[in-house]
C-alpha atoms as a PDB file:
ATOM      1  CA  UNK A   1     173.329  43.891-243.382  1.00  0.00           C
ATOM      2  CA  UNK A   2     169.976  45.384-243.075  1.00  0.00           C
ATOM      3  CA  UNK A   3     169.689  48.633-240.418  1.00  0.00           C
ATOM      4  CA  UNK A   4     168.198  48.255-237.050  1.00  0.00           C
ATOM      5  CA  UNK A   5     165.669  50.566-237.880  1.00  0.00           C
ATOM      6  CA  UNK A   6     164.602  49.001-240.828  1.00  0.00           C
ATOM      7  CA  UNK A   7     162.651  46.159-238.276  1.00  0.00           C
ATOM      8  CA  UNK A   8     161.316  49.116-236.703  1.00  0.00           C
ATOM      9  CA  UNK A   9     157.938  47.748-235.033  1.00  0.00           C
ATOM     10  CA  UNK A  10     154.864  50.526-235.993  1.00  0.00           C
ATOM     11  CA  UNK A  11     154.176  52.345-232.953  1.00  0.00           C
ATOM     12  CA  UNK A  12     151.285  52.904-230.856  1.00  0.00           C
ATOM     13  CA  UNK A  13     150.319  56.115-232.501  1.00  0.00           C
ATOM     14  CA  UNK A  14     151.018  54.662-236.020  1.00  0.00           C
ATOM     15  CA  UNK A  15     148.880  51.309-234.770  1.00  0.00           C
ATOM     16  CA  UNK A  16     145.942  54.442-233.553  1.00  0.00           C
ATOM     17  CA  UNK A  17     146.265  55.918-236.626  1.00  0.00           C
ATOM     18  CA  UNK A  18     145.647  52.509-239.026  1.00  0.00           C
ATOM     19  CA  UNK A  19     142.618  51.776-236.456  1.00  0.00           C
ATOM     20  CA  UNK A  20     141.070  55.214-236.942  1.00  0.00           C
ATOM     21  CA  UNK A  21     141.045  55.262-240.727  1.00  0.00           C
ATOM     22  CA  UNK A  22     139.911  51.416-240.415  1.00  0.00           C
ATOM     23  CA  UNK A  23     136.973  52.307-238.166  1.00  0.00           C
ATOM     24  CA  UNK A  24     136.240  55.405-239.738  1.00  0.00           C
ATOM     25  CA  UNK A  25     136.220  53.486-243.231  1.00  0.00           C
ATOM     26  CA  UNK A  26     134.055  50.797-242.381  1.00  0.00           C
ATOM     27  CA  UNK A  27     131.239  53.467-240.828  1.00  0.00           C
ATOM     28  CA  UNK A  28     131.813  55.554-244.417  1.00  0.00           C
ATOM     29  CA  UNK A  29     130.872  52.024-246.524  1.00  0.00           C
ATOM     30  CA  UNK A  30     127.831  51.762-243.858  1.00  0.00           C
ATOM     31  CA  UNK A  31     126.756  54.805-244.350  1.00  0.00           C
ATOM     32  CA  UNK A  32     127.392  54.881-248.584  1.00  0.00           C
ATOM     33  CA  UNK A  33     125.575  51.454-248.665  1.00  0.00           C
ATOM     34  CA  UNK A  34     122.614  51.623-246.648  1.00  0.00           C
ATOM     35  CA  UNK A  35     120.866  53.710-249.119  1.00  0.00           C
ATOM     36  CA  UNK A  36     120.672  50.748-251.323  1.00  0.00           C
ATOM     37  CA  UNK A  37     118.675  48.922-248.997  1.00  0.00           C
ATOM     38  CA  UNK A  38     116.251  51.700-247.935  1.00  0.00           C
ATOM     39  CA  UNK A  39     115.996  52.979-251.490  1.00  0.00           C
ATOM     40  CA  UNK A  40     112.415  51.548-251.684  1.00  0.00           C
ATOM     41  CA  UNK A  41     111.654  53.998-248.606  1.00  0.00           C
ATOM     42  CA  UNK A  42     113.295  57.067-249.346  1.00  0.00           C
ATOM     43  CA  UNK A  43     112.000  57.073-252.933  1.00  0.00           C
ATOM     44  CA  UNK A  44     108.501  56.591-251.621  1.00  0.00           C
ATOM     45  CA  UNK A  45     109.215  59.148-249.363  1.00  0.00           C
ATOM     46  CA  UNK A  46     110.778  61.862-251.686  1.00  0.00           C
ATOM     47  CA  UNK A  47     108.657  61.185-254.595  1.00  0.00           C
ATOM     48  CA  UNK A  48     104.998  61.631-255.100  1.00  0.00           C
ATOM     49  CA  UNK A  49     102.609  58.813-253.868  1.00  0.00           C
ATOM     50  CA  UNK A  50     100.846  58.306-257.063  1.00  0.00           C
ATOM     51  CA  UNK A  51     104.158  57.018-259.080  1.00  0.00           C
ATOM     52  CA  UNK A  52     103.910  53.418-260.645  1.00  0.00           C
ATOM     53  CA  UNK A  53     106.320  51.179-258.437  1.00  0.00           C
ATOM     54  CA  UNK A  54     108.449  50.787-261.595  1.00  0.00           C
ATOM     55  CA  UNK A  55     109.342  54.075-261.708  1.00  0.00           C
ATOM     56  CA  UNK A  56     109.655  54.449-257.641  1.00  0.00           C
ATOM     57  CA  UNK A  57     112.371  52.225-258.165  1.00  0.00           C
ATOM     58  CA  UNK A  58     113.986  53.424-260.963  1.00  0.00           C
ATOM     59  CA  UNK A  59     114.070  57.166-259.130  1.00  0.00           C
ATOM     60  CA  UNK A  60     115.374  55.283-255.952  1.00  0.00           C
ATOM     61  CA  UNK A  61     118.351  53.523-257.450  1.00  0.00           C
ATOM     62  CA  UNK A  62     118.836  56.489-259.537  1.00  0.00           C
ATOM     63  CA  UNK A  63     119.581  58.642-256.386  1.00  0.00           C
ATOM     64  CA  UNK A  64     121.367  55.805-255.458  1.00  0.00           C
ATOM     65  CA  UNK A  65     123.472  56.075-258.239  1.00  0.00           C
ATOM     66  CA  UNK A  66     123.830  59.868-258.070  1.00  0.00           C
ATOM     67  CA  UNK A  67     126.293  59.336-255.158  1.00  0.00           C
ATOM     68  CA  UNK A  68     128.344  56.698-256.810  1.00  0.00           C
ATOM     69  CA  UNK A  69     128.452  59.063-259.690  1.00  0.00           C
ATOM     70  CA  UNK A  70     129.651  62.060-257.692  1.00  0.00           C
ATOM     71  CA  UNK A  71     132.701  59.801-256.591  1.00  0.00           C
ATOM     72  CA  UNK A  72     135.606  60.643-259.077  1.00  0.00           C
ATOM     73  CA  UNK A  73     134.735  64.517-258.749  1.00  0.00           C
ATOM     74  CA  UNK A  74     135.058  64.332-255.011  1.00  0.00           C
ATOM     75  CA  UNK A  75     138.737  62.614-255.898  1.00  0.00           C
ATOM     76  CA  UNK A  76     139.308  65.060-258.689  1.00  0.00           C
ATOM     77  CA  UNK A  77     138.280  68.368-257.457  1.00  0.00           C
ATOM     78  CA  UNK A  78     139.673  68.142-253.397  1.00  0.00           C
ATOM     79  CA  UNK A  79     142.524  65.809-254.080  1.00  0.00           C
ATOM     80  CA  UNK A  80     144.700  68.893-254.635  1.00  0.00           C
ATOM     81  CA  UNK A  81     143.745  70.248-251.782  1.00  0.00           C
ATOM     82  CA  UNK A  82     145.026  67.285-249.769  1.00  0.00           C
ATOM     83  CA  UNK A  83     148.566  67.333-251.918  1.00  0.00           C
ATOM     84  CA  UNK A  84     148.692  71.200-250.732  1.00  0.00           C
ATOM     85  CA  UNK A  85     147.343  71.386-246.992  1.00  0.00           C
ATOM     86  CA  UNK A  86     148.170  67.861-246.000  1.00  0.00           C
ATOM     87  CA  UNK A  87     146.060  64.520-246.155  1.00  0.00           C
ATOM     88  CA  UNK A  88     145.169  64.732-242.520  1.00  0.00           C
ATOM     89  CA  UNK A  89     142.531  67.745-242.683  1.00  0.00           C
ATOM     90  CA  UNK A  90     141.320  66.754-245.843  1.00  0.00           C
ATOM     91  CA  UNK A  91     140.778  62.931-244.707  1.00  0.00           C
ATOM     92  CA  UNK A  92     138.885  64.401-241.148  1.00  0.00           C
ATOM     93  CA  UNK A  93     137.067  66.938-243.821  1.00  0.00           C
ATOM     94  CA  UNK A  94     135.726  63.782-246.162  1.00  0.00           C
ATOM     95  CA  UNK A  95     134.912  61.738-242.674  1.00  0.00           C
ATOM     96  CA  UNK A  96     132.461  64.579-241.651  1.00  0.00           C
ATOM     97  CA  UNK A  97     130.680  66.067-244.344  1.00  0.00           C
ATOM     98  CA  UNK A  98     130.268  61.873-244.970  1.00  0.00           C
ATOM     99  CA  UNK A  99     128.218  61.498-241.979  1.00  0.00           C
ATOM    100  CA  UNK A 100     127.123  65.218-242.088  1.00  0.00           C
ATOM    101  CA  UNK A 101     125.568  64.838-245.564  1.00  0.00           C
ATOM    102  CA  UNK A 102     123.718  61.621-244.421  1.00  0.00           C
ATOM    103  CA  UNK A 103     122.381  63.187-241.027  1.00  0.00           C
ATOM    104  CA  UNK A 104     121.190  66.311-243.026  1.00  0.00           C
ATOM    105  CA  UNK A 105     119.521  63.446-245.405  1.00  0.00           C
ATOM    106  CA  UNK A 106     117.684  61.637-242.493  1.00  0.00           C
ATOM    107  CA  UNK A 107     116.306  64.932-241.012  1.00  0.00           C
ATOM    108  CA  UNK A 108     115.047  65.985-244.768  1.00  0.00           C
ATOM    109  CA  UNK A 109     111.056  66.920-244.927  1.00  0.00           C
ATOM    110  CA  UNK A 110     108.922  64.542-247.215  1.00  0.00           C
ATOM    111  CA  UNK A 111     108.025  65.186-250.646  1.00  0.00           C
ATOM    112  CA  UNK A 112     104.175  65.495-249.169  1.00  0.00           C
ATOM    113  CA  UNK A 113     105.853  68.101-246.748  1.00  0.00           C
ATOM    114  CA  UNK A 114     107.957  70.066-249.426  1.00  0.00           C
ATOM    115  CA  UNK A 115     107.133  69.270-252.522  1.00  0.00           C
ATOM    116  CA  UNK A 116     109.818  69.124-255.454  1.00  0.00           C
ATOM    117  CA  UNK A 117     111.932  70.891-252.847  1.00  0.00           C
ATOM    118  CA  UNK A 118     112.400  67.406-250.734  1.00  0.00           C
ATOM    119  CA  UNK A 119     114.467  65.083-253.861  1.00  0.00           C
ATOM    120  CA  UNK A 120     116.207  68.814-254.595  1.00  0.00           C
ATOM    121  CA  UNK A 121     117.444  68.719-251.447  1.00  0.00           C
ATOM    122  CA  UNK A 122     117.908  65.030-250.819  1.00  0.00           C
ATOM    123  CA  UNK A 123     119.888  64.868-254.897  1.00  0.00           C
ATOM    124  CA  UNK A 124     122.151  67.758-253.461  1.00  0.00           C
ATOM    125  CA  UNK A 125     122.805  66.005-250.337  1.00  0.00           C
ATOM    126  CA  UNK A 126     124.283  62.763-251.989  1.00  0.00           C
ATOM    127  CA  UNK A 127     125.792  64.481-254.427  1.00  0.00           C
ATOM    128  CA  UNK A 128     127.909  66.495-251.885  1.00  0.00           C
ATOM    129  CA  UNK A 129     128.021  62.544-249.512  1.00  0.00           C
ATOM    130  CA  UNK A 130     129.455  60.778-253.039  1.00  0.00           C
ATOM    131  CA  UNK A 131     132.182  63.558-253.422  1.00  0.00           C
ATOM    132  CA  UNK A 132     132.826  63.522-249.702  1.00  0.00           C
ATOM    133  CA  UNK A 133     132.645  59.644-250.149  1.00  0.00           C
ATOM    134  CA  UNK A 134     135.213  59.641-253.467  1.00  0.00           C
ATOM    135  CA  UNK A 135     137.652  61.428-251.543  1.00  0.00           C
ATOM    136  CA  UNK A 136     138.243  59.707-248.488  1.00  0.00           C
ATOM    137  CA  UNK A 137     138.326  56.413-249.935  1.00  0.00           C
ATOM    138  CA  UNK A 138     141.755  56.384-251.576  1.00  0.00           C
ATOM    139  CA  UNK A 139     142.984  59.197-249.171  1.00  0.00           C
ATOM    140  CA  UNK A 140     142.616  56.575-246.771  1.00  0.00           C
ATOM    141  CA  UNK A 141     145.296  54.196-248.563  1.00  0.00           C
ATOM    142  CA  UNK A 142     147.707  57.544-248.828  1.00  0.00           C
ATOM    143  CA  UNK A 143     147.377  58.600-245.302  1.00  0.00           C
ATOM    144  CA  UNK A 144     147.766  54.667-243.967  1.00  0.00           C
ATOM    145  CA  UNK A 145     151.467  54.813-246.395  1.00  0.00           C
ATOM    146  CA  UNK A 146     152.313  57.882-245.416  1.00  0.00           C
ATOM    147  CA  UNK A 147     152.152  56.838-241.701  1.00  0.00           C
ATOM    148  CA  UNK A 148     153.424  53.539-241.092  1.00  0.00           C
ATOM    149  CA  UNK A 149     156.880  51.941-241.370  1.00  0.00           C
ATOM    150  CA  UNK A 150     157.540  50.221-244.373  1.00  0.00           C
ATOM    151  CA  UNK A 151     157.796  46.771-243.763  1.00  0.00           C
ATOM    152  CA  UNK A 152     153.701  47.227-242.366  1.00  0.00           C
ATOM    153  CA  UNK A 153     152.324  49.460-245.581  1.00  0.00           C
ATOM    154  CA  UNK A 154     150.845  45.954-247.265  1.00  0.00           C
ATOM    155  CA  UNK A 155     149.181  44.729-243.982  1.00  0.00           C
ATOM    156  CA  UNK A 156     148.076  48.120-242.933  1.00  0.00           C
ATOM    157  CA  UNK A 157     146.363  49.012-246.434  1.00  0.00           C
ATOM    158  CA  UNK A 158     144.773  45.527-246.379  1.00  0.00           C
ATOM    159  CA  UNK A 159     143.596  46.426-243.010  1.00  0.00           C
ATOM    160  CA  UNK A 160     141.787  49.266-244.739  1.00  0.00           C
ATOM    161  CA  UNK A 161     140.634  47.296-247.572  1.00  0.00           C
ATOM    162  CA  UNK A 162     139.362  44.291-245.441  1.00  0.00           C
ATOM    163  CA  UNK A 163     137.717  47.716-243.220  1.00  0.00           C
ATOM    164  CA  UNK A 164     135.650  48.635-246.727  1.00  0.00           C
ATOM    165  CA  UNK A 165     134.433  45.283-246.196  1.00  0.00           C
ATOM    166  CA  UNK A 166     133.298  44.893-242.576  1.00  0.00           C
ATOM    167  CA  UNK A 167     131.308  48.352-243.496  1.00  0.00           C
ATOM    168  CA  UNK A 168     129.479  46.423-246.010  1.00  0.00           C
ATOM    169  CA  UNK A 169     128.850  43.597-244.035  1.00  0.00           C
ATOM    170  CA  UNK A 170     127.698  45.222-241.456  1.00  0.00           C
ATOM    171  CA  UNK A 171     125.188  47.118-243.589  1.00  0.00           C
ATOM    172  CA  UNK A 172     123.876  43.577-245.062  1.00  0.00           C
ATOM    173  CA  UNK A 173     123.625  42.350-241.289  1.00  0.00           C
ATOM    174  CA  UNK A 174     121.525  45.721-240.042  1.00  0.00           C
ATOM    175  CA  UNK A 175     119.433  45.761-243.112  1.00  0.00           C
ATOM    176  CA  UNK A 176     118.426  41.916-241.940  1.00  0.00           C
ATOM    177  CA  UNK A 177     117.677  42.878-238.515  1.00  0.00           C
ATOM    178  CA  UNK A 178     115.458  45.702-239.858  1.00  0.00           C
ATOM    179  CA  UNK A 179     113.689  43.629-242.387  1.00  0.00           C
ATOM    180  CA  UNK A 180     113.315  41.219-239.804  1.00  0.00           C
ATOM    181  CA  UNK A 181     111.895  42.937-236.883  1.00  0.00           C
END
């Protein structure tokens, strides 16, 4: 006969928890993605004016690329870090320097202001976002296991998963509304 506590309902805090790392993925897949669509923008903005548009946007989804590169590093090189000092401070570390790294890239000079010093700047910054970004991303499975009741772990990592998703869609739907207005 199974134990009581083994139908154990996930608690409030537990239910907080899942919610947080949902929100908090979905804004990290808005942020990641919306590059892509502005890529066109930022590479006429952080390379010089007189480049053929060919190679505009070859250096635009390059830098674009850069971050997806960076991933597995992020995962390899602070992963132990999260196995050592817990997942929690980690995951809050990857959810900051996310959003810190693309702040810092909005509020970057021009390449007409700075010269070479602007896509230095701007390649360092999305390095540092993709790491940042290759971290959190599977942490946020592991912390989700580690912190609901067993019977919930499939629903509350397809929470997260389906949360990737609502980031992305969400950065389709404002990259409409900004093409279109």
């Amino acid at each position: 006969m199974p134990s009581r506590s083994q139908y154990a309902l996930m608690s409030s805090k537990d239910r907080n928890a899942v919610l947080f790392i949902c929100f908090s993925s979905a804004v990290a897949f808005f942020d990641f993605l919306i590059y892509l669509y502005l890529a066109d923008i930022i590479a006429a903005a952080f390379f010089p004016a007189n480049t053929s548009a060919a190679m505009a946007k070859i250096q635009g989804l390059g830098l674009f690329a850069i971050g997806y590169l960076a991933r597995p590093f992020g995962g390899v090189i602070f992963g132990r870090f999260g196995d050592i000092s817990g997942r929690k401070p980690i995951l809050l570390m990857s959810i900051l320097v996310t959003a810190a790294s693309l702040l810092a890239m909005a509020c970057l000079p021009t390449y007409a202001q700075w010269g070479m010093a602007a896509p230095a700047l701007f390649i360092i910054l999305r390095l540092i976002q993709g790491m940042a970004f290759g971290l959190f991303a599977p942490l946020a499975w592991v912390f989700v296991s580690e912190h609901v009741p067993r019977q919930y772990l499939s629903v509350a990592c397809s929470y997260v998963t389906a949360s990737f998703f609502v980031g992305v869609l969400f950065s389709n739907a404002f990259f409409l509304w900004l093409t279109n207005s």
